[in-house]
Protein backbone atom coordinates (compact mmCIF):
# COMPACT_ATOMS: atom_id res chain seq x y z
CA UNK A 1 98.31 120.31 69.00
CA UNK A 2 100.82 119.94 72.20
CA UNK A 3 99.01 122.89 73.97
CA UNK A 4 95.50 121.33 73.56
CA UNK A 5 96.75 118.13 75.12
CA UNK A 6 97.97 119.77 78.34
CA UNK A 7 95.01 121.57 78.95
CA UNK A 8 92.83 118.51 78.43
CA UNK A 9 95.62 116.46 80.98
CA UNK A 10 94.85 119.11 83.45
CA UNK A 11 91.33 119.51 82.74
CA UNK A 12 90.96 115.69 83.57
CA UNK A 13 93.21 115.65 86.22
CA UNK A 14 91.04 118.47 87.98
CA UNK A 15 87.90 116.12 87.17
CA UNK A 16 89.41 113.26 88.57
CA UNK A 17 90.18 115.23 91.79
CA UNK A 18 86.32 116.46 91.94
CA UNK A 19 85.55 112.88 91.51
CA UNK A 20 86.94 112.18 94.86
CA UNK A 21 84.35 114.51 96.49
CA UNK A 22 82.30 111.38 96.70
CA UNK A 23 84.62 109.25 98.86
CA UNK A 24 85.99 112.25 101.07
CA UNK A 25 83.66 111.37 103.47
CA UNK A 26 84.04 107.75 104.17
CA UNK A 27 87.90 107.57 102.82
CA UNK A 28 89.14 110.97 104.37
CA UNK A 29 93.06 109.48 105.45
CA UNK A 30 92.86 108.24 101.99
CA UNK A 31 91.79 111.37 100.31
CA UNK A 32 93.94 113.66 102.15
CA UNK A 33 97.07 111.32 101.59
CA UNK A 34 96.66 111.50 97.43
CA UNK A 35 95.78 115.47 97.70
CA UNK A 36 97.78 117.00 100.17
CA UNK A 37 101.03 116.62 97.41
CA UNK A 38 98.95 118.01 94.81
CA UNK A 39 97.82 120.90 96.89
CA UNK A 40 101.45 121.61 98.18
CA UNK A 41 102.98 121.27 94.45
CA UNK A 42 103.61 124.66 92.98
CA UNK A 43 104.25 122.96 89.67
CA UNK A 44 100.35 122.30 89.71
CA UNK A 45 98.31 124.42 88.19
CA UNK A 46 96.58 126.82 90.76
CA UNK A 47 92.92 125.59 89.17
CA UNK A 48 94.17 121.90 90.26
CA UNK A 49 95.78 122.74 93.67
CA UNK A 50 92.45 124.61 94.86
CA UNK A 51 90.73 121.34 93.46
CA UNK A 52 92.49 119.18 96.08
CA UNK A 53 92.36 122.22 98.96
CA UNK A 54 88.60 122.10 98.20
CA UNK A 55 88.15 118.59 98.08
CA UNK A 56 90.46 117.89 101.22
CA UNK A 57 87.83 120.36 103.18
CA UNK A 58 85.13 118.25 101.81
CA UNK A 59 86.80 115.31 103.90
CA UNK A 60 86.02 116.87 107.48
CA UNK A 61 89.26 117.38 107.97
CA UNK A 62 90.63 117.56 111.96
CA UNK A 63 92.00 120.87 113.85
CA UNK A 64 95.16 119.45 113.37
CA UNK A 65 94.81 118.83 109.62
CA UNK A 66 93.61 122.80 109.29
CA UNK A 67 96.78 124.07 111.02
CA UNK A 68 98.73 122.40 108.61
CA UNK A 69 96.90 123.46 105.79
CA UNK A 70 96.65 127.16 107.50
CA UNK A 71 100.57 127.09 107.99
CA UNK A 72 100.78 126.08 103.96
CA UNK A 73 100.20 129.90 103.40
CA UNK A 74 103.40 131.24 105.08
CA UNK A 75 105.37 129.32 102.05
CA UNK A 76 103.03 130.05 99.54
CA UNK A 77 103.98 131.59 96.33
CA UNK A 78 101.06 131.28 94.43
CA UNK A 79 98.78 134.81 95.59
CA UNK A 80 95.63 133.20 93.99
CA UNK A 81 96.16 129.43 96.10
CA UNK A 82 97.27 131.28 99.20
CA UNK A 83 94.13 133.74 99.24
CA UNK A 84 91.80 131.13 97.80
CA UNK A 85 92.55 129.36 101.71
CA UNK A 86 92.45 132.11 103.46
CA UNK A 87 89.28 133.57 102.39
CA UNK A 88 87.41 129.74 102.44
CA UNK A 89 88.59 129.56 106.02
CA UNK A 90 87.82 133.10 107.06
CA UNK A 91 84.56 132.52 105.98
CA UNK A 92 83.99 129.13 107.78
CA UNK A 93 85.38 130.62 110.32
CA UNK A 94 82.56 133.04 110.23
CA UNK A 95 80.39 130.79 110.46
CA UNK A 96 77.21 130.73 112.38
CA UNK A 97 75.52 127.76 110.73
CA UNK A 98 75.29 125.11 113.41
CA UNK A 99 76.61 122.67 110.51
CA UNK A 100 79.46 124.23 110.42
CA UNK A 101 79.82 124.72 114.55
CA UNK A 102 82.60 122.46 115.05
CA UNK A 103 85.20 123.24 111.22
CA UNK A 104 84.02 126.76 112.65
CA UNK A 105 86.07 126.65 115.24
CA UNK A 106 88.61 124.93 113.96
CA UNK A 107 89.39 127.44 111.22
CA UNK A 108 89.30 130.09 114.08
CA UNK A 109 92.33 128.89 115.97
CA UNK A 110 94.01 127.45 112.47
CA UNK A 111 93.57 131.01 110.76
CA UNK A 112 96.15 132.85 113.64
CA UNK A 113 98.57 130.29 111.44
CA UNK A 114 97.28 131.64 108.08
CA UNK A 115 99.31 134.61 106.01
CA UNK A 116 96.56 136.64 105.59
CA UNK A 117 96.35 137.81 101.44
């Protein structure tokens, strides 16, 4: 039926944006250029817009890149995309792994961008 093939178009459209988990690191301009729309497209489904947002962190992204993902929230009008980015930089930004030292600070100053949900 029609309703079986959307779900399965999203449901590979969310694997194929998993499946770029494996290049984030040594194509992250790349990555970040074929996500960011995705993520900022309210006509996506929230399942694949937290895809790219999670995939797109995956990809070390700069300060820079953070602020403009932090500043994403303030137009936001999906609750469940907007909170999913504030709570996975809150808690980076929490961070006291040494991994995560440097994102860790990044997501400090980009959160005072962030709508808080």
């Amino acid at each position: 039926s029609g309703k079986d093939s959307a779900t399965t178009s999203t449901e590979i459209r969310i694997q194929a944006i998993y499946a770029l988990r494996r290049v984030a690191h040594k194509l992250p301009h790349k990555v970040r250029n074929c996500l960011y729309p995705v993520f900022k497209n309210p006509e996506r489904s929230v399942e694949e817009r937290i895809a790219a947002f999670i995939v797109m962190m995956d990809s070390e992204p700069q300060a820079s890149f953070l602020e403009l993902l932090a500043q994403s929230t303030q137009r936001e009008t999906s609750n469940q995309v907007g909170r999913f980015v504030y709570t996975h930089m809150k808690s980076l930004a929490e961070s006291r792994m040494p991994v995560d030292r440097e994102i860790s600070k990044a997501c400090q100053k980009a959160l005072r961008l962030c709508k808080p949900f």
